[in-house]
PDB file of N, CA and C in Angstrom:
ATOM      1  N   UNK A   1       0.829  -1.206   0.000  1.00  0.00           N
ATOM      2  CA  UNK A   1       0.000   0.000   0.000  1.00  0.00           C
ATOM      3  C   UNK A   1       0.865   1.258   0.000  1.00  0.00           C
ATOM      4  N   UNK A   2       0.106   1.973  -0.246  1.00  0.00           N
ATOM      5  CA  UNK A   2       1.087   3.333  -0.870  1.00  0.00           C
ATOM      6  C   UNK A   2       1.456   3.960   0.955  1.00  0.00           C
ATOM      7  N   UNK A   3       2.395   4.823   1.329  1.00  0.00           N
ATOM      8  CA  UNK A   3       2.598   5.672   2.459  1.00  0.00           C
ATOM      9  C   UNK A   3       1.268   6.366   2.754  1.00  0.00           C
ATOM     10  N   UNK A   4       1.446   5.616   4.278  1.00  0.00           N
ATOM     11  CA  UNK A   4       0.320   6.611   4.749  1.00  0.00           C
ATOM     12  C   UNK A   4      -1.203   5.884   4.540  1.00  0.00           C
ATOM     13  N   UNK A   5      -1.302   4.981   3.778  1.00  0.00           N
ATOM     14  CA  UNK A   5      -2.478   4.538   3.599  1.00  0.00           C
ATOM     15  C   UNK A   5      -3.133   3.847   4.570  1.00  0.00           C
ATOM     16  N   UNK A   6      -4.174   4.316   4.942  1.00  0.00           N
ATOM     17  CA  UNK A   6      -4.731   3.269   6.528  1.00  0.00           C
ATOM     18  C   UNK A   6      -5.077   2.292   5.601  1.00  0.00           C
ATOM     19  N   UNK A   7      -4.746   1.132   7.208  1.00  0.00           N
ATOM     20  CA  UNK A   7      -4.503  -0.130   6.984  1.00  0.00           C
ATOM     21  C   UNK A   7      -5.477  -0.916   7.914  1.00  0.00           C
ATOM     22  N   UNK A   8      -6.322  -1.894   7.772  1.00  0.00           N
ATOM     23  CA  UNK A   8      -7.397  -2.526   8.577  1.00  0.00           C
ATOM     24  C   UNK A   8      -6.831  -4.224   8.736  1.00  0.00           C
ATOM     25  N   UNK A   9      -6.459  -4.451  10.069  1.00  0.00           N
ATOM     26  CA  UNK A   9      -5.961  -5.682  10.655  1.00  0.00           C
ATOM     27  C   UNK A   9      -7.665  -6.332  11.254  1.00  0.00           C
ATOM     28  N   UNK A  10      -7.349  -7.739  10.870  1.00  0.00           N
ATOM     29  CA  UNK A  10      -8.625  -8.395  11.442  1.00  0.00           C
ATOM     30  C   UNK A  10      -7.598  -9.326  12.366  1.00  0.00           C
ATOM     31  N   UNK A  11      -7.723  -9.491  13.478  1.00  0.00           N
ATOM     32  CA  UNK A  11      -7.732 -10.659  14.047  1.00  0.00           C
ATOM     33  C   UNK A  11      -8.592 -11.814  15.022  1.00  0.00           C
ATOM     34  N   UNK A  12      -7.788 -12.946  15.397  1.00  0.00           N
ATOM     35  CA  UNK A  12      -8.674 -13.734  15.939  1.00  0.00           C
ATOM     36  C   UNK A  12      -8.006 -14.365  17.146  1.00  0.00           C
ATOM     37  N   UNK A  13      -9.024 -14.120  18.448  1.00  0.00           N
ATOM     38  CA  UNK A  13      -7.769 -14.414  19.502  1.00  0.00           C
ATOM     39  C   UNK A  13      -6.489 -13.945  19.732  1.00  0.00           C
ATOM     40  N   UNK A  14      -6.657 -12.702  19.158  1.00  0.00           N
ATOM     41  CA  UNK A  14      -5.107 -11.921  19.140  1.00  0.00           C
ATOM     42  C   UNK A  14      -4.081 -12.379  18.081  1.00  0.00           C
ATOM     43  N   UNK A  15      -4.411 -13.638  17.246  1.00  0.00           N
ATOM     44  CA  UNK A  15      -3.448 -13.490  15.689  1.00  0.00           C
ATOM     45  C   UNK A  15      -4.023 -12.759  14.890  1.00  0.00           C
ATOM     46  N   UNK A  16      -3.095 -12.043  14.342  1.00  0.00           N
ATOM     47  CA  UNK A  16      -3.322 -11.439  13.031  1.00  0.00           C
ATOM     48  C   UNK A  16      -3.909 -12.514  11.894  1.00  0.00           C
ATOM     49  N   UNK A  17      -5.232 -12.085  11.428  1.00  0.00           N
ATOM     50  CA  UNK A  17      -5.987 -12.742  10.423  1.00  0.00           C
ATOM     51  C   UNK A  17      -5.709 -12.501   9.028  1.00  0.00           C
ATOM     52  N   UNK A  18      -5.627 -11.503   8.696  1.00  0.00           N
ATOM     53  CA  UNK A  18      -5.645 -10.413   7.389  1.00  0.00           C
ATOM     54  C   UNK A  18      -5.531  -9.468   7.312  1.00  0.00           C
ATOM     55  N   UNK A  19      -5.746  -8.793   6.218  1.00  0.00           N
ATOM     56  CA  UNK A  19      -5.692  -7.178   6.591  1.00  0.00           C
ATOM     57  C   UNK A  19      -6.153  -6.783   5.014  1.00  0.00           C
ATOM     58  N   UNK A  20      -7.056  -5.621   5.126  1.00  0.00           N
ATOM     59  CA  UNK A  20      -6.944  -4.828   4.017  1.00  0.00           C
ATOM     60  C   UNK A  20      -6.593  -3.311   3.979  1.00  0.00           C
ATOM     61  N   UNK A  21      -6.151  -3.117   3.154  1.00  0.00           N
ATOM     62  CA  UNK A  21      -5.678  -1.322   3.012  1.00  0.00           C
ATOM     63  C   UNK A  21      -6.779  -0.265   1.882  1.00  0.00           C
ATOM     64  N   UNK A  22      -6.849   0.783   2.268  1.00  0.00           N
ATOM     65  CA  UNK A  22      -7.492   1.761   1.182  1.00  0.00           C
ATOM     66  C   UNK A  22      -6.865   2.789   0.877  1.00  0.00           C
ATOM     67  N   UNK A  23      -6.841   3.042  -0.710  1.00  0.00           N
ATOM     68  CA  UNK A  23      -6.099   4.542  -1.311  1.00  0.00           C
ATOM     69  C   UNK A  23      -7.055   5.142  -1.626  1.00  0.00           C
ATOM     70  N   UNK A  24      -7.367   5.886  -0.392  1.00  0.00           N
ATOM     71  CA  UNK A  24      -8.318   7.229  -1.045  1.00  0.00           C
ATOM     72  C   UNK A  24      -8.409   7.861  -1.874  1.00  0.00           C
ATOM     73  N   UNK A  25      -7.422   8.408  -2.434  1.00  0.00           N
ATOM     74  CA  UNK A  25      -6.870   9.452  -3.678  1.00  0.00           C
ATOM     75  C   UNK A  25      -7.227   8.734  -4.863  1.00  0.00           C
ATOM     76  N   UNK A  26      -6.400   7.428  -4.628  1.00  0.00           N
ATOM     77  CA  UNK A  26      -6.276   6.918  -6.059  1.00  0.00           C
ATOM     78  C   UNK A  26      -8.006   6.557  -6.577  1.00  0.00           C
ATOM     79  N   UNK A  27      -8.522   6.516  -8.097  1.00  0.00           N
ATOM     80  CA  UNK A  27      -9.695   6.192  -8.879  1.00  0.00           C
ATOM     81  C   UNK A  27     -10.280   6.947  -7.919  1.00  0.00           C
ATOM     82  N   UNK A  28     -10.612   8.137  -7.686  1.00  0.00           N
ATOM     83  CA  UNK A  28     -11.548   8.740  -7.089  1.00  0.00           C
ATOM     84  C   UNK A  28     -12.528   9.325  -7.708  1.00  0.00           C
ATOM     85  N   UNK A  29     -11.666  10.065  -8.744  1.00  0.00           N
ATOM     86  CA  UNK A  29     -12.491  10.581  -9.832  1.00  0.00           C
ATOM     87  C   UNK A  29     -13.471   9.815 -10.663  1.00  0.00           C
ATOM     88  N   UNK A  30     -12.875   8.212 -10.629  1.00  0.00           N
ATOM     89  CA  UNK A  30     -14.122   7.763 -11.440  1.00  0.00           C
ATOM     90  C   UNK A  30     -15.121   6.680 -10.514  1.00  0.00           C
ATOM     91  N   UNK A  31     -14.743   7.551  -9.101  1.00  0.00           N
ATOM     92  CA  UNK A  31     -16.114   7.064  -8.274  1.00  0.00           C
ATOM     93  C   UNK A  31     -15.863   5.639  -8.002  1.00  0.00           C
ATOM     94  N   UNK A  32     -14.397   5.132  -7.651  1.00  0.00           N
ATOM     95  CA  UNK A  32     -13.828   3.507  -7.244  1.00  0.00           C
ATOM     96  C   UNK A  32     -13.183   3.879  -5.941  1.00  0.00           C
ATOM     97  N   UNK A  33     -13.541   2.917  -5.192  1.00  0.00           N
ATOM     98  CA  UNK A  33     -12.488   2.836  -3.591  1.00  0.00           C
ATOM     99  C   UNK A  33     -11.525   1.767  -3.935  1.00  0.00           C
ATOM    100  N   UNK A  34     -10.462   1.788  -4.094  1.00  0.00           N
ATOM    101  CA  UNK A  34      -9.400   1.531  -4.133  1.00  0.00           C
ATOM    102  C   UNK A  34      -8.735   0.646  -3.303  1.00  0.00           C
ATOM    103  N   UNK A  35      -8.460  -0.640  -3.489  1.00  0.00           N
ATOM    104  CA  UNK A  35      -7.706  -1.356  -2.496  1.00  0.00           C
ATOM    105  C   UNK A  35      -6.517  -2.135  -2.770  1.00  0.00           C
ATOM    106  N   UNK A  36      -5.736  -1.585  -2.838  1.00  0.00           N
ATOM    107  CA  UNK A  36      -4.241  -1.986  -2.814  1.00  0.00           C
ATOM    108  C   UNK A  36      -3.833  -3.010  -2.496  1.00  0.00           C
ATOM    109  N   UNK A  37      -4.361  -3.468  -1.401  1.00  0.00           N
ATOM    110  CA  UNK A  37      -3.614  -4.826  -0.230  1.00  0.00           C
ATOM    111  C   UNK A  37      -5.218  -5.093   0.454  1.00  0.00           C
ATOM    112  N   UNK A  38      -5.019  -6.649  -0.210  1.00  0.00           N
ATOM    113  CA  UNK A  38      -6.374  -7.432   0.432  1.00  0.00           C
ATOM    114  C   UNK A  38      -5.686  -8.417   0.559  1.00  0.00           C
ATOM    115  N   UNK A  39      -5.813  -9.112   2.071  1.00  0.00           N
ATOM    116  CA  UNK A  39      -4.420 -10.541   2.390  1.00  0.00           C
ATOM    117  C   UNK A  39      -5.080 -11.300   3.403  1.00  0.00           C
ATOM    118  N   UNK A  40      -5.556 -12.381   3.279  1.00  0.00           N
ATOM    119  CA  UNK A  40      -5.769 -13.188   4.255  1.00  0.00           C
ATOM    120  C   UNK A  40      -4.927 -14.347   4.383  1.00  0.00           C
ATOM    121  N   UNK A  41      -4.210 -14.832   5.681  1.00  0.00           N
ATOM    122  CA  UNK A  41      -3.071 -15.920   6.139  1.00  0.00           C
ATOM    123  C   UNK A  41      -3.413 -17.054   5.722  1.00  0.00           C
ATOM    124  N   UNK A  42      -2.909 -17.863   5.360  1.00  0.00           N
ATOM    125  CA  UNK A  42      -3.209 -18.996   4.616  1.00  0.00           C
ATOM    126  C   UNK A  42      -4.195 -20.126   5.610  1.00  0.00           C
ATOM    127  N   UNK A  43      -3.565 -19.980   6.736  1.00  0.00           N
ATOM    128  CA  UNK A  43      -4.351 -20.908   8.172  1.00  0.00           C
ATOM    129  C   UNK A  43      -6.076 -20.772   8.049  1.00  0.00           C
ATOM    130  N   UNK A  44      -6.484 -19.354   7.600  1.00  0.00           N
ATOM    131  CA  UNK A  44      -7.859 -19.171   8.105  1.00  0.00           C
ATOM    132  C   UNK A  44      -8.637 -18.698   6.747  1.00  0.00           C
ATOM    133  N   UNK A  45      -8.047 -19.340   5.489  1.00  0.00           N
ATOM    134  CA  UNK A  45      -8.225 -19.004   4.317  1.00  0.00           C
ATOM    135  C   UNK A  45      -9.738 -19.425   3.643  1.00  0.00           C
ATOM    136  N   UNK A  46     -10.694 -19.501   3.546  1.00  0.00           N
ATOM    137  CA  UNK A  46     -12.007 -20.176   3.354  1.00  0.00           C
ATOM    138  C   UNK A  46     -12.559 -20.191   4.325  1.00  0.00           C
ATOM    139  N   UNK A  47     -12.668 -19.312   5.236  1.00  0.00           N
ATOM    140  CA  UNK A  47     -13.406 -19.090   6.528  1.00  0.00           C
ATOM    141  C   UNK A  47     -14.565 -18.158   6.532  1.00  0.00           C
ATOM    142  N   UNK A  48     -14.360 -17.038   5.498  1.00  0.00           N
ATOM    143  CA  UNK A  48     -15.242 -16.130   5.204  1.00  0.00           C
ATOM    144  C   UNK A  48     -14.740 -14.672   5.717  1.00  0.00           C
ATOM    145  N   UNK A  49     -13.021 -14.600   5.984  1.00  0.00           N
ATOM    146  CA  UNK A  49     -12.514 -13.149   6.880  1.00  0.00           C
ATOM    147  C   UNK A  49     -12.009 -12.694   5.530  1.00  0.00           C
ATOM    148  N   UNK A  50     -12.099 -13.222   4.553  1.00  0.00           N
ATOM    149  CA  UNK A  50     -11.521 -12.242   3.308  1.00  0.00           C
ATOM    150  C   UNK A  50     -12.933 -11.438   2.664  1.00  0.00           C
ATOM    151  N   UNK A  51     -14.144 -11.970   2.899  1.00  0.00           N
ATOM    152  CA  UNK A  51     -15.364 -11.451   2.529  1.00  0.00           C
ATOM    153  C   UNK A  51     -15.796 -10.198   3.690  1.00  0.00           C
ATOM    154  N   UNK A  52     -15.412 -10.511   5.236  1.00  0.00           N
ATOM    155  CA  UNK A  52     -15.667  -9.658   5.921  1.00  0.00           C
ATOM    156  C   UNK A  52     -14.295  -8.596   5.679  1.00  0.00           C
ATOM    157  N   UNK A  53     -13.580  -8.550   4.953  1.00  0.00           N
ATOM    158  CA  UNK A  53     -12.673  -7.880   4.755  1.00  0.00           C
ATOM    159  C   UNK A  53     -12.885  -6.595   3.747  1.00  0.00           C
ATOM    160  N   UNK A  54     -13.644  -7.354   2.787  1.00  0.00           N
ATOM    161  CA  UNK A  54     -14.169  -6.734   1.907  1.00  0.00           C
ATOM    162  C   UNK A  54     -15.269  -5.797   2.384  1.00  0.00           C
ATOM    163  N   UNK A  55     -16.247  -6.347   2.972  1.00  0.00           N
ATOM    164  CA  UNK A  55     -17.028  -5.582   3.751  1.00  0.00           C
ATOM    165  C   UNK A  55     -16.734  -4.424   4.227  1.00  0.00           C
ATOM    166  N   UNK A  56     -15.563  -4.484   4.900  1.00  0.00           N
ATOM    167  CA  UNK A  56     -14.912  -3.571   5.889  1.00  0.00           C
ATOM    168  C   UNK A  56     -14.825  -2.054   4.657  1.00  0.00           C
ATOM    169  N   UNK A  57     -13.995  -2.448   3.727  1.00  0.00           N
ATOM    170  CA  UNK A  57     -13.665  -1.685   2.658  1.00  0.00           C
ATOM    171  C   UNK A  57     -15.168  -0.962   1.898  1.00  0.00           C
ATOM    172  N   UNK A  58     -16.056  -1.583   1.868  1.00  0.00           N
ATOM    173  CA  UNK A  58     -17.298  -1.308   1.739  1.00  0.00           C
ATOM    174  C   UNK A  58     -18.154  -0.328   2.469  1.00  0.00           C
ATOM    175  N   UNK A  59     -17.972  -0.513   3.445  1.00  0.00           N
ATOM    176  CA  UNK A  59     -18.168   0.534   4.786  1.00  0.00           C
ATOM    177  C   UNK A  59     -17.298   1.608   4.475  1.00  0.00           C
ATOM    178  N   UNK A  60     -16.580   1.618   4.258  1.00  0.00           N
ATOM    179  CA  UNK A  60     -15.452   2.420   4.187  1.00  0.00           C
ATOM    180  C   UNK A  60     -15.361   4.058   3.029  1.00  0.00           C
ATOM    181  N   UNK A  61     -15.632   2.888   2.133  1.00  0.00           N
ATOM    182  CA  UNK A  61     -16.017   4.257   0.433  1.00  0.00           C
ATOM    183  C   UNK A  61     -17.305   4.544   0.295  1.00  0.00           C
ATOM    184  N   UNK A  62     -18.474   3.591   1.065  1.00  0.00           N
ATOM    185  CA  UNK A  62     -20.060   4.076   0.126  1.00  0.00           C
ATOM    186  C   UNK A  62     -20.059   5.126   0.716  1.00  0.00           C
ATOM    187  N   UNK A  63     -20.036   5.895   2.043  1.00  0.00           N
ATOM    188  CA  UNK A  63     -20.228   6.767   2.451  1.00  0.00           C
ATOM    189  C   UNK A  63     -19.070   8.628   1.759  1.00  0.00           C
ATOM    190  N   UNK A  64     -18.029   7.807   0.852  1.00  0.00           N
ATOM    191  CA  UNK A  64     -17.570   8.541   0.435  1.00  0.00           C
ATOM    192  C   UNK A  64     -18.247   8.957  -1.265  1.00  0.00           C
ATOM    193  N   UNK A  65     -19.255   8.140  -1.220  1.00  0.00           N
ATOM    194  CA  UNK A  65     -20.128   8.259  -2.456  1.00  0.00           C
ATOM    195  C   UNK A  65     -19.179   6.938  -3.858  1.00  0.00           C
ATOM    196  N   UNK A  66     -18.548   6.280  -3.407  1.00  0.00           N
ATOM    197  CA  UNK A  66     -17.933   5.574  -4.471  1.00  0.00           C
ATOM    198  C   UNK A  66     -18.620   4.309  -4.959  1.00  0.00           C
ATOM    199  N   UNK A  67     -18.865   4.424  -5.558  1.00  0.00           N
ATOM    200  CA  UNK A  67     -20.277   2.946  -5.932  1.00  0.00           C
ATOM    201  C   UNK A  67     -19.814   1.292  -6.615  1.00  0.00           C
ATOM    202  N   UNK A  68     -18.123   1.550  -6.407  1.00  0.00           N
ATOM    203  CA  UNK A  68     -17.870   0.597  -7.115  1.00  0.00           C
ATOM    204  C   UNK A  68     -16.375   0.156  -6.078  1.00  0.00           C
ATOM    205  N   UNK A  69     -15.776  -0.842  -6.056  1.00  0.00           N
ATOM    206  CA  UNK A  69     -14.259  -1.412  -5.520  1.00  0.00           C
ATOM    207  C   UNK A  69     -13.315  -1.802  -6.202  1.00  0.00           C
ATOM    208  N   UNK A  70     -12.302  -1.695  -6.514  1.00  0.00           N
ATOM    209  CA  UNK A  70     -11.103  -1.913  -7.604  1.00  0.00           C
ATOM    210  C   UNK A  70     -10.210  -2.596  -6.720  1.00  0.00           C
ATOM    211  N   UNK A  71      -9.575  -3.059  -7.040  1.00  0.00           N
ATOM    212  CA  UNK A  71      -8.421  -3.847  -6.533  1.00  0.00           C
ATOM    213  C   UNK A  71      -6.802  -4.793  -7.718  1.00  0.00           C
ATOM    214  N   UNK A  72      -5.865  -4.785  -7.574  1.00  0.00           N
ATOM    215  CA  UNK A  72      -5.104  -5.074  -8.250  1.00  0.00           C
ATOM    216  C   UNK A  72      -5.400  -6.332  -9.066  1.00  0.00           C
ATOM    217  N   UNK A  73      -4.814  -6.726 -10.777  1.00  0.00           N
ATOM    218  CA  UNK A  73      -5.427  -8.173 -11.187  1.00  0.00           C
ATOM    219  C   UNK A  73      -4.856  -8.850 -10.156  1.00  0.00           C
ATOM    220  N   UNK A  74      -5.530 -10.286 -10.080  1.00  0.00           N
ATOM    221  CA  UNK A  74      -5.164 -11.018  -8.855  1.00  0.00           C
ATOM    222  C   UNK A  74      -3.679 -11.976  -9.661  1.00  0.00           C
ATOM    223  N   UNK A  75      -3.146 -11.631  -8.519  1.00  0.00           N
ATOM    224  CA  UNK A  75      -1.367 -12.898  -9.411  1.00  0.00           C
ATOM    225  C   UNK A  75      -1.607 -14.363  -9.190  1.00  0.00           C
ATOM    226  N   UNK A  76      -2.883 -14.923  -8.720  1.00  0.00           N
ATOM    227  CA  UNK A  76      -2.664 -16.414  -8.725  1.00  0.00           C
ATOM    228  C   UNK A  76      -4.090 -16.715  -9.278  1.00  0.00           C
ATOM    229  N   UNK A  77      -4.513 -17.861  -9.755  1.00  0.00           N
ATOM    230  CA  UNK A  77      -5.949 -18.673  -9.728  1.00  0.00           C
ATOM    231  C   UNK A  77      -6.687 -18.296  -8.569  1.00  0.00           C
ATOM    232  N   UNK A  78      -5.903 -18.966  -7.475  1.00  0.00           N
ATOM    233  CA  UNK A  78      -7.058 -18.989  -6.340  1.00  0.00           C
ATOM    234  C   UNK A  78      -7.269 -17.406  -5.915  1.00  0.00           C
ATOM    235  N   UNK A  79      -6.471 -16.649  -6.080  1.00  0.00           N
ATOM    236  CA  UNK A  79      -7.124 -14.816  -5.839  1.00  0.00           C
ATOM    237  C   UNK A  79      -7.886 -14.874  -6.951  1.00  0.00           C
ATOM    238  N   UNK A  80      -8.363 -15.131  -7.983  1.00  0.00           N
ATOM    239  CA  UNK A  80      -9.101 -14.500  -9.323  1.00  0.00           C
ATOM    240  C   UNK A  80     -10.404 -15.763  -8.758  1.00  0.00           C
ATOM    241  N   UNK A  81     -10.640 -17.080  -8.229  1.00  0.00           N
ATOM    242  CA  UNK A  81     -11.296 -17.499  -8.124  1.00  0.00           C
ATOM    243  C   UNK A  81     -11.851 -16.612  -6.711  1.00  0.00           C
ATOM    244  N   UNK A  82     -11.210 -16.295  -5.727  1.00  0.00           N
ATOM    245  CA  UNK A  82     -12.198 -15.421  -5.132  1.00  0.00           C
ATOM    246  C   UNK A  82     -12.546 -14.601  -4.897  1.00  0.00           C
ATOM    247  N   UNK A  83     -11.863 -13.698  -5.831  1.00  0.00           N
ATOM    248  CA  UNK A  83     -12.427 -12.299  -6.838  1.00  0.00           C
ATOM    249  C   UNK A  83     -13.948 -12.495  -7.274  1.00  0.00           C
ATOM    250  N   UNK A  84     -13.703 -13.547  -8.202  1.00  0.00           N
ATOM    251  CA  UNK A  84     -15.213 -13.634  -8.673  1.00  0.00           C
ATOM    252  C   UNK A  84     -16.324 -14.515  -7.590  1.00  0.00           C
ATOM    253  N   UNK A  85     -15.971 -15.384  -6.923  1.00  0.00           N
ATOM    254  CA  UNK A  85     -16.501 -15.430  -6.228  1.00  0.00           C
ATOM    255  C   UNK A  85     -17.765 -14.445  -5.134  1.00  0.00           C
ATOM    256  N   UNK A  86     -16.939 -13.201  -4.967  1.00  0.00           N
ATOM    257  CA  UNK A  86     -17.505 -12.369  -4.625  1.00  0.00           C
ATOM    258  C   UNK A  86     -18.157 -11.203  -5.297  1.00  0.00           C
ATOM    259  N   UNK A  87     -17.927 -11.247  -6.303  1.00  0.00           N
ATOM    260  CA  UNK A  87     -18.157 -10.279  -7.453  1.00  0.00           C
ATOM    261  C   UNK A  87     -17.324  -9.324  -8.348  1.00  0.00           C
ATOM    262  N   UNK A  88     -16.244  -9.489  -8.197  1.00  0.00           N
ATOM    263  CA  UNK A  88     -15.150  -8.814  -8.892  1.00  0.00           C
ATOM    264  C   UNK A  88     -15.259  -9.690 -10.178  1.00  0.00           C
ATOM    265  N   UNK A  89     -14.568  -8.584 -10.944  1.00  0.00           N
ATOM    266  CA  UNK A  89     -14.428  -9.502 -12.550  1.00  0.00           C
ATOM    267  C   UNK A  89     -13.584  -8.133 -12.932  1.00  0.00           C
ATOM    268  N   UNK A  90     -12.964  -8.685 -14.170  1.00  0.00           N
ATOM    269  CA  UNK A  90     -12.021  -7.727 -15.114  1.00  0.00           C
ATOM    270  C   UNK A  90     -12.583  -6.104 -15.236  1.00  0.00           C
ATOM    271  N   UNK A  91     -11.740  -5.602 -14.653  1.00  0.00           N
ATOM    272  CA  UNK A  91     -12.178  -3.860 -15.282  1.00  0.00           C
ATOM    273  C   UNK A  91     -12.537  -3.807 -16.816  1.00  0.00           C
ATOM    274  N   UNK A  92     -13.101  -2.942 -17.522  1.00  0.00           N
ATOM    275  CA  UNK A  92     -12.919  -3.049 -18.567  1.00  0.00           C
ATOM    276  C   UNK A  92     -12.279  -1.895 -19.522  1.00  0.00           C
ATOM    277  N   UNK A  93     -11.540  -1.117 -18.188  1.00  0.00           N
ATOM    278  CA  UNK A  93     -10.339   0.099 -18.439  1.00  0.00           C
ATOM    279  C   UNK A  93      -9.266  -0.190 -18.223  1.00  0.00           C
ATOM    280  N   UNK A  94      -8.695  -1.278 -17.707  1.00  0.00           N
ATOM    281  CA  UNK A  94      -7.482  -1.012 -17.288  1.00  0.00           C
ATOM    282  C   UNK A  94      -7.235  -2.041 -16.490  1.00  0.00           C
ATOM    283  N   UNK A  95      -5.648  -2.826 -15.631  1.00  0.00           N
ATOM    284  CA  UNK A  95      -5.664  -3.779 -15.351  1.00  0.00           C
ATOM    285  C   UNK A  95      -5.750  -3.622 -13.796  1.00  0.00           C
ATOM    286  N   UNK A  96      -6.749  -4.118 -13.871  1.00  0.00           N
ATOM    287  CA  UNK A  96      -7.419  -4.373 -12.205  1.00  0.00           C
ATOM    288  C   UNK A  96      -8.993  -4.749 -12.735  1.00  0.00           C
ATOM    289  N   UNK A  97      -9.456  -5.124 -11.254  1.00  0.00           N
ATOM    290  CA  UNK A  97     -11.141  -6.150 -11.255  1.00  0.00           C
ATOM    291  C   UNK A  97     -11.327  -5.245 -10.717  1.00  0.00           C
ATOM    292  N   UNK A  98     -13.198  -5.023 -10.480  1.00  0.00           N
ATOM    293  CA  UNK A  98     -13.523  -4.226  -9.618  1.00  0.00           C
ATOM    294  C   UNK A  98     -14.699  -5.079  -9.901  1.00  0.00           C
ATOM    295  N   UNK A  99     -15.904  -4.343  -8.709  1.00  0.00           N
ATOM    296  CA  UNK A  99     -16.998  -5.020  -7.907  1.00  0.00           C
ATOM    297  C   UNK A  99     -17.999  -3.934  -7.762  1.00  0.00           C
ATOM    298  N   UNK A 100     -19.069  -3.397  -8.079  1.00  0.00           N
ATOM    299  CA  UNK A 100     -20.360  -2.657  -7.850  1.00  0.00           C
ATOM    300  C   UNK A 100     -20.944  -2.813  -6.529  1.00  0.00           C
ATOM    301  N   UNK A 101     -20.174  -1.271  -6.255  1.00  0.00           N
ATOM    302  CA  UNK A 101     -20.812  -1.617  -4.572  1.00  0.00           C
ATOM    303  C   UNK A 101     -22.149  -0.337  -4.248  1.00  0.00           C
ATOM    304  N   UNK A 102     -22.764   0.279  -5.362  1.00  0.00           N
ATOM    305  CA  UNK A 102     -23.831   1.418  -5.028  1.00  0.00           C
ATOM    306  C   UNK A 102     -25.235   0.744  -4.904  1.00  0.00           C
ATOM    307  N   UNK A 103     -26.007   1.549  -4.453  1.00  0.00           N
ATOM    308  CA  UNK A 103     -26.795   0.890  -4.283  1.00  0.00           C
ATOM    309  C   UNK A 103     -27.881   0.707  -5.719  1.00  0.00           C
ATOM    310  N   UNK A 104     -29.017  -0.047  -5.425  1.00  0.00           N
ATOM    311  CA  UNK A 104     -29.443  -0.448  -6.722  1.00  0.00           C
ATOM    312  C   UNK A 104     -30.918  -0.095  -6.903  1.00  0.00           C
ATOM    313  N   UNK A 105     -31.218   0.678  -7.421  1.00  0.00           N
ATOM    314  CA  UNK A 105     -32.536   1.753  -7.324  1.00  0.00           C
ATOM    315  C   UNK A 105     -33.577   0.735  -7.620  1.00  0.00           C
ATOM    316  N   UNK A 106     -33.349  -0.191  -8.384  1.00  0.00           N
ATOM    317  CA  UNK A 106     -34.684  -1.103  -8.726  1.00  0.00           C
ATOM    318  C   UNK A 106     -35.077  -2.364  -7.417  1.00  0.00           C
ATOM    319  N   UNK A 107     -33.530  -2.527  -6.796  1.00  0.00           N
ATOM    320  CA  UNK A 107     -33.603  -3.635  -5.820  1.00  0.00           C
ATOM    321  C   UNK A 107     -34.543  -2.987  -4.833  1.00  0.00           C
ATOM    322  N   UNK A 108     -34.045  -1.818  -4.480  1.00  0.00           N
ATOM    323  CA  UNK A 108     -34.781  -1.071  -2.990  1.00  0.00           C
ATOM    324  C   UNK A 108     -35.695  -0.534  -3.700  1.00  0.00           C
ATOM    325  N   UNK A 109     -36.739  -0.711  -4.608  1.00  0.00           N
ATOM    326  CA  UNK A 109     -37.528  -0.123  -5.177  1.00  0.00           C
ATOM    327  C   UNK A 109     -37.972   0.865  -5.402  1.00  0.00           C
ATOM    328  N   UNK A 110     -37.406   2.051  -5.421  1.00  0.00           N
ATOM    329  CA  UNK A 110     -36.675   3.614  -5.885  1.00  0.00           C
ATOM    330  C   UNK A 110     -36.984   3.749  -7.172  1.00  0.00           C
TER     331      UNK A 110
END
């Protein structure tokens, strides 16, 4: 993560679980929260702390009005399998996935 970037530690029983980071600055303009560093420890990997991780990051930008999550392409299979898993898929600007996180005017019936 870039300097300076707050950084969100999950743990469990006092180990460090994961962690994700956010770049505010960065894709702001086109309305993306930005996440640099999304890492969960291999021990507690399929547990569901990389989804509450995401979450976290979620909480984090809607209130900054950003309706969508970006994150780096993933460097292995199993990151791109749970990319999509959760809803990430290929940008279609540039190399990184991102995920639609605004809300959805037809779901809440708006």
């Amino acid at each position: 993560p870039p300097a300076g970037a707050p950084v969100l530690a999950g743990y469990l029983d006092g180990t460090p679980v994961g962690a994700v980071a956010f770049d505010d600055g960065r894709e702001s303009e086109r309305g993306c929260g930005w996440i640099p560093l999304l890492a969960v420890a291999e021990p507690w990997r399929r547990r569901g702390y990389g989804v509450q991780l995401i979450g976290q990051a979620v909480m984090h930008y809607r209130p900054m009005g950003r309706d969508r999550l970006r994150l780096p392409t993933p460097e292995t299979e199993a990151a791109a399998g749970f990319y999509r898993e959760f809803g990430f898929s290929p940008a279609a600007d540039g190399p990184a996935w991102e995920k639609f996180i605004g809300y959805d005017p037809e779901f809440l019936g708006t």
